[in-house]
Protein backbone atom coordinates (compact mmCIF):
# COMPACT_ATOMS: atom_id res chain seq x y z
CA UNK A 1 0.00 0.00 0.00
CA UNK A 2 1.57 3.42 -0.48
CA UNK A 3 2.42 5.47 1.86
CA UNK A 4 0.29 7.92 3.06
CA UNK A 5 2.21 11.35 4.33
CA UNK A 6 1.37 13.58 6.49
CA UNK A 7 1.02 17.03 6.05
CA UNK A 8 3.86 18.09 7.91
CA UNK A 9 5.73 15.30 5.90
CA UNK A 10 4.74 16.55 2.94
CA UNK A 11 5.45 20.48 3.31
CA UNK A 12 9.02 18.86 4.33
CA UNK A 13 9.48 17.47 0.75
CA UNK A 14 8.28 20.51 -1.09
CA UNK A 15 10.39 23.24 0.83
CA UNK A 16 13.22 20.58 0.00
CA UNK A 17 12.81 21.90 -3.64
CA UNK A 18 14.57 25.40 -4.21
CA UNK A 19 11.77 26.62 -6.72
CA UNK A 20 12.80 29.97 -6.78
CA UNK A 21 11.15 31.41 -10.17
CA UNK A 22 14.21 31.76 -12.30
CA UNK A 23 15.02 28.38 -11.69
CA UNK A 24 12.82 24.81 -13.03
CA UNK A 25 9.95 23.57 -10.82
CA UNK A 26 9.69 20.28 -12.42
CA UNK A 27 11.31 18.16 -9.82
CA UNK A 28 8.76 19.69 -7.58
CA UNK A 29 6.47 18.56 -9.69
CA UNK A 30 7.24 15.42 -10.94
CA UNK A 31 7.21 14.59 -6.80
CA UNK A 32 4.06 15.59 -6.65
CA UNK A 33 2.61 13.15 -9.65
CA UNK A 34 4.87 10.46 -8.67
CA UNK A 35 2.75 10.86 -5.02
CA UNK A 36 -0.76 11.69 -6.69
CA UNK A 37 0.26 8.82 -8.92
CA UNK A 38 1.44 6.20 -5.92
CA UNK A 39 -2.74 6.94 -4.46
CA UNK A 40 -4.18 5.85 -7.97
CA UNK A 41 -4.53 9.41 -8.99
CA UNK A 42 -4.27 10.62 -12.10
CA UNK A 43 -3.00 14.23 -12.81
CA UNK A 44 -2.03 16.54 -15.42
CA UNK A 45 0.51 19.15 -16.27
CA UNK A 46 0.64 22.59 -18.46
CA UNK A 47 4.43 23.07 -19.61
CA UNK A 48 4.93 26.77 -20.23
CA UNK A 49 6.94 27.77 -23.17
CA UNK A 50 10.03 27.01 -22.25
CA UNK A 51 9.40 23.66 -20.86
CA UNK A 52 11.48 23.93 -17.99
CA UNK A 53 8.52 24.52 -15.49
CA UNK A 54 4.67 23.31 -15.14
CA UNK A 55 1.43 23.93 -13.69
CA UNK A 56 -0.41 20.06 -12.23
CA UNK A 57 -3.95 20.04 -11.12
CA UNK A 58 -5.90 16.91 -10.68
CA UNK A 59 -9.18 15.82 -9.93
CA UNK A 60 -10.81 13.37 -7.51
CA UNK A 61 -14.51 12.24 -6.49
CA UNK A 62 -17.41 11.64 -9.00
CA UNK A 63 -16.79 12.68 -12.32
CA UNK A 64 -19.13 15.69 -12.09
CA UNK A 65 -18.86 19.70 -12.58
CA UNK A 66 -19.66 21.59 -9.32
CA UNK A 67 -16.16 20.97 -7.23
CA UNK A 68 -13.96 22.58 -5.04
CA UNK A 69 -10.70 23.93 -6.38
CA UNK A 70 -7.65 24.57 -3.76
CA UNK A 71 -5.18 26.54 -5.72
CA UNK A 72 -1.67 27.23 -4.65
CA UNK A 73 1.60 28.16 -6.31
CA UNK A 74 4.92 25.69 -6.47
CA UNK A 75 7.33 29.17 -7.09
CA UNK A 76 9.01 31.14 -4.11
CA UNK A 77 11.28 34.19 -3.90
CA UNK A 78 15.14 33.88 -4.18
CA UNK A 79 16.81 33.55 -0.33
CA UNK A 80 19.75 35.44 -2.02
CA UNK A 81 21.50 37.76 0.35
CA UNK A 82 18.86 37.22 3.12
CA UNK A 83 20.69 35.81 6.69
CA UNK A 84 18.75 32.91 7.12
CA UNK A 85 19.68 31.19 10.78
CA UNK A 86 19.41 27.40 8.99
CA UNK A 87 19.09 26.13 5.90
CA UNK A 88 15.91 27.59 3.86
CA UNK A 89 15.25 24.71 2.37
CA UNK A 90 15.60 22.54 5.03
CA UNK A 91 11.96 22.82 7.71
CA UNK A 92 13.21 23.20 10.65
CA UNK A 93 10.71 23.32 14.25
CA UNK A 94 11.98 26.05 16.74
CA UNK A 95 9.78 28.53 19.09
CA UNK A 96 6.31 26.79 17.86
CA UNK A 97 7.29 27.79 14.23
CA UNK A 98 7.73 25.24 11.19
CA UNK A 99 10.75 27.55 9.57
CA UNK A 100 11.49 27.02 5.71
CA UNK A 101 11.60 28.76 2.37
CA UNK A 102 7.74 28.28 1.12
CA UNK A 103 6.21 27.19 4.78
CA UNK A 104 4.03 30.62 4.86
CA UNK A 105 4.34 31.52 0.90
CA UNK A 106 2.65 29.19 0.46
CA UNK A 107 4.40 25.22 0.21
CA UNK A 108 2.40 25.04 3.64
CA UNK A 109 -0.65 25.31 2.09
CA UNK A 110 -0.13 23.46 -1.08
CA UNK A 111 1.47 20.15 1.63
CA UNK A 112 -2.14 20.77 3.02
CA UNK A 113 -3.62 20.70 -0.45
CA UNK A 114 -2.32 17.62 -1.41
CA UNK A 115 -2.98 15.79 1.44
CA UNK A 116 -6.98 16.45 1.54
CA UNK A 117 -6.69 15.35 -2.24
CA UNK A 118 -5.65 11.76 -1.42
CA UNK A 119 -7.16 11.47 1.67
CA UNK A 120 -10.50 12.63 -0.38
CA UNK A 121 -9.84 9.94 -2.80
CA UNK A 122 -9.25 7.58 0.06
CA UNK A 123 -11.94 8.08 2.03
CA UNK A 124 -14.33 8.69 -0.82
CA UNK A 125 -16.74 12.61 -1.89
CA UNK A 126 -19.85 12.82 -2.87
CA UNK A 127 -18.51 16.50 -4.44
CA UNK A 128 -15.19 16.38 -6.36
CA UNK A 129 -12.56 18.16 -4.94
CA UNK A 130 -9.20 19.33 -7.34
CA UNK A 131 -6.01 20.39 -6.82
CA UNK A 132 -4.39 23.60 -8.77
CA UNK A 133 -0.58 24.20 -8.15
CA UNK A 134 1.34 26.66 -10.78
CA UNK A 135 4.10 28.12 -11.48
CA UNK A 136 5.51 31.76 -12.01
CA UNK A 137 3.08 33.46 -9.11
CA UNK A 138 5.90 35.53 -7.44
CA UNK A 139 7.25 36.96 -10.90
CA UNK A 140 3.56 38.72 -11.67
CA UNK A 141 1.11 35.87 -11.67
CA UNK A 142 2.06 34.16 -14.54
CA UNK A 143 1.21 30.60 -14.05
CA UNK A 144 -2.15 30.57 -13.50
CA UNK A 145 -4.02 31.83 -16.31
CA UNK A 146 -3.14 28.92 -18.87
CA UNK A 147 -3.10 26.41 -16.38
CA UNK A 148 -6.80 27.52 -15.81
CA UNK A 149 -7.53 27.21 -19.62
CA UNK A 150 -5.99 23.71 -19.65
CA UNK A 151 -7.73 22.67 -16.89
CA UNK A 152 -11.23 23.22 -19.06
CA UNK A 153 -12.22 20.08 -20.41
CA UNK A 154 -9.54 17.92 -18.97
CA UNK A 155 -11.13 17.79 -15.55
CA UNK A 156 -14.92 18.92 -15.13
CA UNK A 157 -15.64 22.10 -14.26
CA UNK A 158 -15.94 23.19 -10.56
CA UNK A 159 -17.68 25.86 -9.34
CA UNK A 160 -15.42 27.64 -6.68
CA UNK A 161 -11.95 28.31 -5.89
CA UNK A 162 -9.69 28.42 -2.69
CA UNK A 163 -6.53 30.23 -3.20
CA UNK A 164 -4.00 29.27 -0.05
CA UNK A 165 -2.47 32.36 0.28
CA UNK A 166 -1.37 33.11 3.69
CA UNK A 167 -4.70 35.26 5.25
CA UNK A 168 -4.34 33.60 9.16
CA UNK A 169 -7.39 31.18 7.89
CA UNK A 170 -9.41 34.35 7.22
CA UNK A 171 -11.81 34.85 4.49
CA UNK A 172 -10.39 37.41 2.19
CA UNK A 173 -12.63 38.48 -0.23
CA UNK A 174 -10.40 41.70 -2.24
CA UNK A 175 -7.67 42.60 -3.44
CA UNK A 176 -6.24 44.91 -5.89
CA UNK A 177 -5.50 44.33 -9.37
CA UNK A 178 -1.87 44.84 -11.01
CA UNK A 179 -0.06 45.82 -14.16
CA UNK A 180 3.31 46.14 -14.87
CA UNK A 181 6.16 47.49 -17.65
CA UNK A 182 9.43 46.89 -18.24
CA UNK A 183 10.62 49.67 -19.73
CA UNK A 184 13.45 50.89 -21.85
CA UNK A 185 14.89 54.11 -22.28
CA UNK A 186 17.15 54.20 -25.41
CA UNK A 187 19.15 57.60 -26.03
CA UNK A 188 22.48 58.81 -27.87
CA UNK A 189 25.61 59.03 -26.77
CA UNK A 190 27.70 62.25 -26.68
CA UNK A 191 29.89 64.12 -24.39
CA UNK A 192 27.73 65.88 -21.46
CA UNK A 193 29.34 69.09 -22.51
CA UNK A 194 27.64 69.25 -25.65
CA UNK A 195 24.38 67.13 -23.97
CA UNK A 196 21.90 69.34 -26.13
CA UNK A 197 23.24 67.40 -29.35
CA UNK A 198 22.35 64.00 -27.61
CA UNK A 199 19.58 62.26 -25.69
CA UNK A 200 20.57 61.34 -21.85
CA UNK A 201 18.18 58.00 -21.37
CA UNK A 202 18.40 58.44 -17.74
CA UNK A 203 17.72 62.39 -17.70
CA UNK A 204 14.54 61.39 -20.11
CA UNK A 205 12.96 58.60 -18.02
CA UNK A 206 13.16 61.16 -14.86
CA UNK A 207 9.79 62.99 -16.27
CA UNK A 208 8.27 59.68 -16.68
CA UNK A 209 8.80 58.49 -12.55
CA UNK A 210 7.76 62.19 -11.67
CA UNK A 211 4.87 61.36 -13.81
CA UNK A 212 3.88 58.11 -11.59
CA UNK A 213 4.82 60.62 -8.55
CA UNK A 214 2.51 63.43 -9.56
CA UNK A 215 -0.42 60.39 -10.46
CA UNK A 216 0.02 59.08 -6.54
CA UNK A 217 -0.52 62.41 -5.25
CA UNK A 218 -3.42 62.88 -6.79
CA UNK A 219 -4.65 59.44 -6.57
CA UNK A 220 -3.70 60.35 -2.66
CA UNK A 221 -5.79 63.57 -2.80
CA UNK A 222 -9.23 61.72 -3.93
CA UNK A 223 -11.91 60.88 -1.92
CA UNK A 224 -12.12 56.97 -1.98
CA UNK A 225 -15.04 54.94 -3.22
CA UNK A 226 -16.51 52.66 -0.64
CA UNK A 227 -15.52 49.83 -2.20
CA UNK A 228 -11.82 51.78 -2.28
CA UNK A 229 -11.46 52.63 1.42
CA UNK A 230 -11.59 49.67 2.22
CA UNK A 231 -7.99 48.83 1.47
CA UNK A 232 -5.03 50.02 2.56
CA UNK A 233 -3.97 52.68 0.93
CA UNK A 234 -7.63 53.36 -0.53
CA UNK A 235 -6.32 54.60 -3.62
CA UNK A 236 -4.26 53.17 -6.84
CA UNK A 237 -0.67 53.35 -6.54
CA UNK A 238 2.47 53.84 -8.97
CA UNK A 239 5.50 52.25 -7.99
CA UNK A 240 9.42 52.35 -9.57
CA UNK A 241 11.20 49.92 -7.74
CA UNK A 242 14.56 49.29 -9.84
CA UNK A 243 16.42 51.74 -12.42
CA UNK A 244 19.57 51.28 -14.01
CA UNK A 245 21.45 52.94 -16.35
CA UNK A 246 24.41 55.02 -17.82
CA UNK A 247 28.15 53.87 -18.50
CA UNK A 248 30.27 57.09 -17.17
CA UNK A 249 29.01 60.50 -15.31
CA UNK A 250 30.55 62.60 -18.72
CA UNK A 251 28.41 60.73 -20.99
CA UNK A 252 25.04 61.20 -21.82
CA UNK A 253 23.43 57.82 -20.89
CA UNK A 254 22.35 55.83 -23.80
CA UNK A 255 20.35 53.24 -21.66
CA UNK A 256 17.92 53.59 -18.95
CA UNK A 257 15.63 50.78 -17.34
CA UNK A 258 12.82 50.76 -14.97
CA UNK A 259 9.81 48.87 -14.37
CA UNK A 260 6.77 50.75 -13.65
CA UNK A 261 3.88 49.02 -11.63
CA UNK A 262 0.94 49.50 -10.58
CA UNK A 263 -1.85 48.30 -7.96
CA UNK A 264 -4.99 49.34 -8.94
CA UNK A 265 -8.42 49.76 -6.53
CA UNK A 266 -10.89 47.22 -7.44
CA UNK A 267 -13.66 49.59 -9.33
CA UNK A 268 -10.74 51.22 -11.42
CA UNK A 269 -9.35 49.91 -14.93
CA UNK A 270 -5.87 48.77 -14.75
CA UNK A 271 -5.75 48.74 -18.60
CA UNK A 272 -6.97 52.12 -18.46
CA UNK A 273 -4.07 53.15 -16.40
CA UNK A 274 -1.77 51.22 -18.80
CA UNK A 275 -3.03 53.07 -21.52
CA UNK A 276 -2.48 56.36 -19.47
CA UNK A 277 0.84 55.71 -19.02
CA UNK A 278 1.82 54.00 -22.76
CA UNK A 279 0.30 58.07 -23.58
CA UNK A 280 2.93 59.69 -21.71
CA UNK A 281 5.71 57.67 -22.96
CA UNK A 282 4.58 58.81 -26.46
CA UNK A 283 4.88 62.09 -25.36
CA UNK A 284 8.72 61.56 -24.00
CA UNK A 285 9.30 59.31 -26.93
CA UNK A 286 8.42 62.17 -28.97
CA UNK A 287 10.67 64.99 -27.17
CA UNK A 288 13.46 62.36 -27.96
CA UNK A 289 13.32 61.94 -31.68
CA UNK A 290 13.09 65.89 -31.91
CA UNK A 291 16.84 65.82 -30.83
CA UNK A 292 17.86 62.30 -32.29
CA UNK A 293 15.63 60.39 -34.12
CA UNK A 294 17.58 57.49 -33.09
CA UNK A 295 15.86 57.36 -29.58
CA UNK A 296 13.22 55.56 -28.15
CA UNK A 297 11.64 54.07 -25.75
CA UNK A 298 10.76 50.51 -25.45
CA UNK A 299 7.80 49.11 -23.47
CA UNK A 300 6.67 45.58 -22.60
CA UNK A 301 4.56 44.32 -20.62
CA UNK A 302 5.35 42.51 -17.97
CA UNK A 303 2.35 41.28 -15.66
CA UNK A 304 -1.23 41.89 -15.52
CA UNK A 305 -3.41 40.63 -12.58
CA UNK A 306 -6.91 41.22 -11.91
CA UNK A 307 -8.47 42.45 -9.04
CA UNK A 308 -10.64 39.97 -6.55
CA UNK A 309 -13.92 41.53 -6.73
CA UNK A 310 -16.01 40.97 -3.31
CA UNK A 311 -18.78 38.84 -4.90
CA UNK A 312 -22.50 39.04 -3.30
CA UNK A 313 -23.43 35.52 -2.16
CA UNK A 314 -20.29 34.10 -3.29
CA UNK A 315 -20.43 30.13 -2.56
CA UNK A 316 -16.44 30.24 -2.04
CA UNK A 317 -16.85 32.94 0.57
CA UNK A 318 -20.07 31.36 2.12
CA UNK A 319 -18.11 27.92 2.18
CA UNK A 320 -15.06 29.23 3.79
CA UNK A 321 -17.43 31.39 6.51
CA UNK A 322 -19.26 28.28 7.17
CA UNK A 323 -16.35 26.34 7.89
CA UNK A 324 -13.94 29.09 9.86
CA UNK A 325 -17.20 30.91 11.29
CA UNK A 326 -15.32 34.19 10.36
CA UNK A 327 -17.33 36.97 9.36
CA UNK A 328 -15.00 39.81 8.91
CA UNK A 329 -14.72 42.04 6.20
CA UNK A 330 -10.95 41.47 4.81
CA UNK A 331 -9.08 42.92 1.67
CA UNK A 332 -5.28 42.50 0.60
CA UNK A 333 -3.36 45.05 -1.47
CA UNK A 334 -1.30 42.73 -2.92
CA UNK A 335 -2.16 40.74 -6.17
CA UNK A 336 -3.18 37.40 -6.15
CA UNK A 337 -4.28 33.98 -8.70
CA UNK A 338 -7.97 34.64 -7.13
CA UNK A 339 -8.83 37.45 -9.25
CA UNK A 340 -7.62 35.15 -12.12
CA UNK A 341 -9.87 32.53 -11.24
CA UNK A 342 -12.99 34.63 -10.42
CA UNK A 343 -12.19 36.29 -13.93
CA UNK A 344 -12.37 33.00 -15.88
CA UNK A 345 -15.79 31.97 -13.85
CA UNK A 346 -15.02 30.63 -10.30
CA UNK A 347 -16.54 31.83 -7.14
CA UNK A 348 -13.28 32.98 -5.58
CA UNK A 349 -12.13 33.38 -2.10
CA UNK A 350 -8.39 33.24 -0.29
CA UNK A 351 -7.76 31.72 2.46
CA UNK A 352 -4.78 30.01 3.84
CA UNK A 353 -2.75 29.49 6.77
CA UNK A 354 0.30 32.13 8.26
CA UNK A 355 0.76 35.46 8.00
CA UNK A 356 2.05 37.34 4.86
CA UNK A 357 4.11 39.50 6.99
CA UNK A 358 6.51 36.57 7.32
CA UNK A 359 6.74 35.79 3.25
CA UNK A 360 9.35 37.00 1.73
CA UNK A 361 11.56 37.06 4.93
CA UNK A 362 14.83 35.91 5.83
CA UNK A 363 13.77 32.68 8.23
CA UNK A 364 10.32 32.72 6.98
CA UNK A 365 8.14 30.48 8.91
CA UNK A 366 4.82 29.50 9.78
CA UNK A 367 3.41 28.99 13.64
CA UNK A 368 2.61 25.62 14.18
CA UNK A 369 -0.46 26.65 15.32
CA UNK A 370 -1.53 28.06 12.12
CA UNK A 371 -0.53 25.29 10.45
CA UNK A 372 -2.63 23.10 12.66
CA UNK A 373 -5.20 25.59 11.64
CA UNK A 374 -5.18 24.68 8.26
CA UNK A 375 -5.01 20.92 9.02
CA UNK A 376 -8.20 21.35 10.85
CA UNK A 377 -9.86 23.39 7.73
CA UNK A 378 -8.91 20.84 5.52
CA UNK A 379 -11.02 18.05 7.90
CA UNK A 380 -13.39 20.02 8.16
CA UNK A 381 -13.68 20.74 4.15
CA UNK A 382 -13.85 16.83 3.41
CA UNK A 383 -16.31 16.64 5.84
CA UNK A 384 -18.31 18.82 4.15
CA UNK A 385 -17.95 17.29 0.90
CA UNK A 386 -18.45 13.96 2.15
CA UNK A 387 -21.99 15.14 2.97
């Protein structure tokens, strides 16, 4: 008979896996349908385009539409630089906390994931339950969105969504939406003594971060829709997080690169602040060329995640309420695979165990106690589909 892990077992062999999103996730994965696989269930993977990583979802109970997703991502953030006390990708128990690269964000919640799926199988579900883990979450949400499309058809359809992001086994039902650009600010070279004959790149993608600058403070200045004030900040926000440019302080700088994001209030188009911003770069584009026709300015996209809408009556919400008894009113400003979901159909709802101050961190963990939490939510969720 094979052997049947335990969650705690389980998060151990995923955090063993340094899945940092540069790097493959496919011996992550092939664990996981090797294990699936060992329990008589049968998954199935989306390669992206490179073939080095893959989303695997799977499906158990009757063969009907109407399930329960739990979606997680396989991906974390690099542990470069950070002064971890042990090794990241080794768990280790200290304090009352399981520490580990992935126990909070969110290997914690995917171990928990993939336990309920065979013990589901196991034990038997009147209403199918599937398992959704991707890839590429931490690098703008990449993953999700064509593993959802190859999960149509493959496995039947279920109705509502769980998305284990760390939320302290709340019931978040918001969060804002996200777009991003890589840009690239191409000028010409000349001596900075005669700079009005060139283009500096660096000196020319200045207006555009004042731009995002002069956008916050008026975005600041607004008075927030309901829906709005109900995050934190209430308004949309531009962000410039990394710029780089320029090969000697007497040159103009031929080269400039930023990425421009930003995190839009659920009620507000994040296209439509794309399209605001692809505007002024025509403009500075523009002011370029009339000096050397030579310049330009290079944009591409980089992410795009929707917002989680709060949904009236939504049967993931009601589900998760039912079985946490948490009524609360909880949004996230960060960008998560929920809105994905909720945009291709599913009721949508996150909730998983630990607390997403602690992802990202040098000695991330999670308390044992919240992931005891999610042990017990994960009974409790068979239970209900058992009925």
């Amino acid at each position: 008979m094979a052997e049947r892990l335990t969650p705690f077992e389980i998060m151990e062999r995923l955090v063993a896996f340094p899945t940092v999103s540069r790097d493959s996730n496919l011996p992550l994965v092939d664990w996981v349908e090797a294990y699936l696989d060992s329990h008589g269930i049968e998954s199935h993977r989306y390669y992206d385009e490179t073939g080095e990583k893959a989303a695997i979802f799977a499906h158990v109970g009757p063969q009907v539409a109407g399930g329960v997703v739990l979606s997680g991502h396989t991906d974390v953030v690099p542990v470069d630089g950070q002064p971890w006390s042990s090794d990241p990708y080794t768990v280790v128990e200290r304090d009352g906390r399981y520490y580990g690269r992935g126990c909070c964000d969110m290997k914690g919640f995917d171990a928990l994931a993939i336990w309920a799926l065979v013990e589901a199988h196991h034990s038997g579900v009147a209403r199918p339950l599937q398992l959704a883990l991707s890839y590429d979450e931490e690098v703008g949400c990449l993953g999700a969105p064509p593993m959802i499309a190859a999960m149509q058809g493959v496995v039947p359809r279920a109705d509502l969504a769980i998305i284990g992001e760390p939320s302290m086994m709340q019931a978040v039902t918001g969060h804002k939406g996200g777009i991003g650009y890589e840009v690239h600010v191409v000028g010409y070279e000349v001596h900075s003594s005669i700079l009005h004959l060139g283009v500096n790149a660096i000196m020319s993608a200045a207006p555009l971060i004042d731009w995002a600058n002069a956008r916050n403070a008026e975005n600041r200045a607004k008075e927030p829709t309901d829906l709005a004030a109900m995050f934190d900040p209430p308004w949309t926000t531009l962000h410039v997080g990394q710029i780089s440019g320029g090969t000697a302080h007497n040159i103009t700088a031929k080269d400039c690169r930023f990425g421009m994001d930003f995190r839009v209030v659920p009620g507000e188009d994040a296209e439509g602040w794309g399209r605001l911003f692809e505007a002024r770069v025509a403009e500075a584009e523009a002011e370029m060329q009339a000096v050397r026709p030579e310049a330009r300015i290079d944009l591409r996209p980089r992410f795009r995640v929707p917002g989680l809408q709060p949904e009236e009556a939504g049967a993931a919400e009601s589900l998760v309420r039912q079985i946490t008894g948490d009524n609360g009113r909880h949004v996230v400003s960060y960008g998560t695979e929920a809105g994905q979901f909720q945009e291709a159909g599913y009721s949508a709802v996150i909730c998983g165990p630990g607390d997403i101050a602690q992802a990202h961190q040098p000695d991330e963990y999670i308390t044992v106690a919240q992931f005891n939490a999610g042990h017990d939510f994960m009974r409790a969720l068979l239970g209900r589909l058992q009925g």
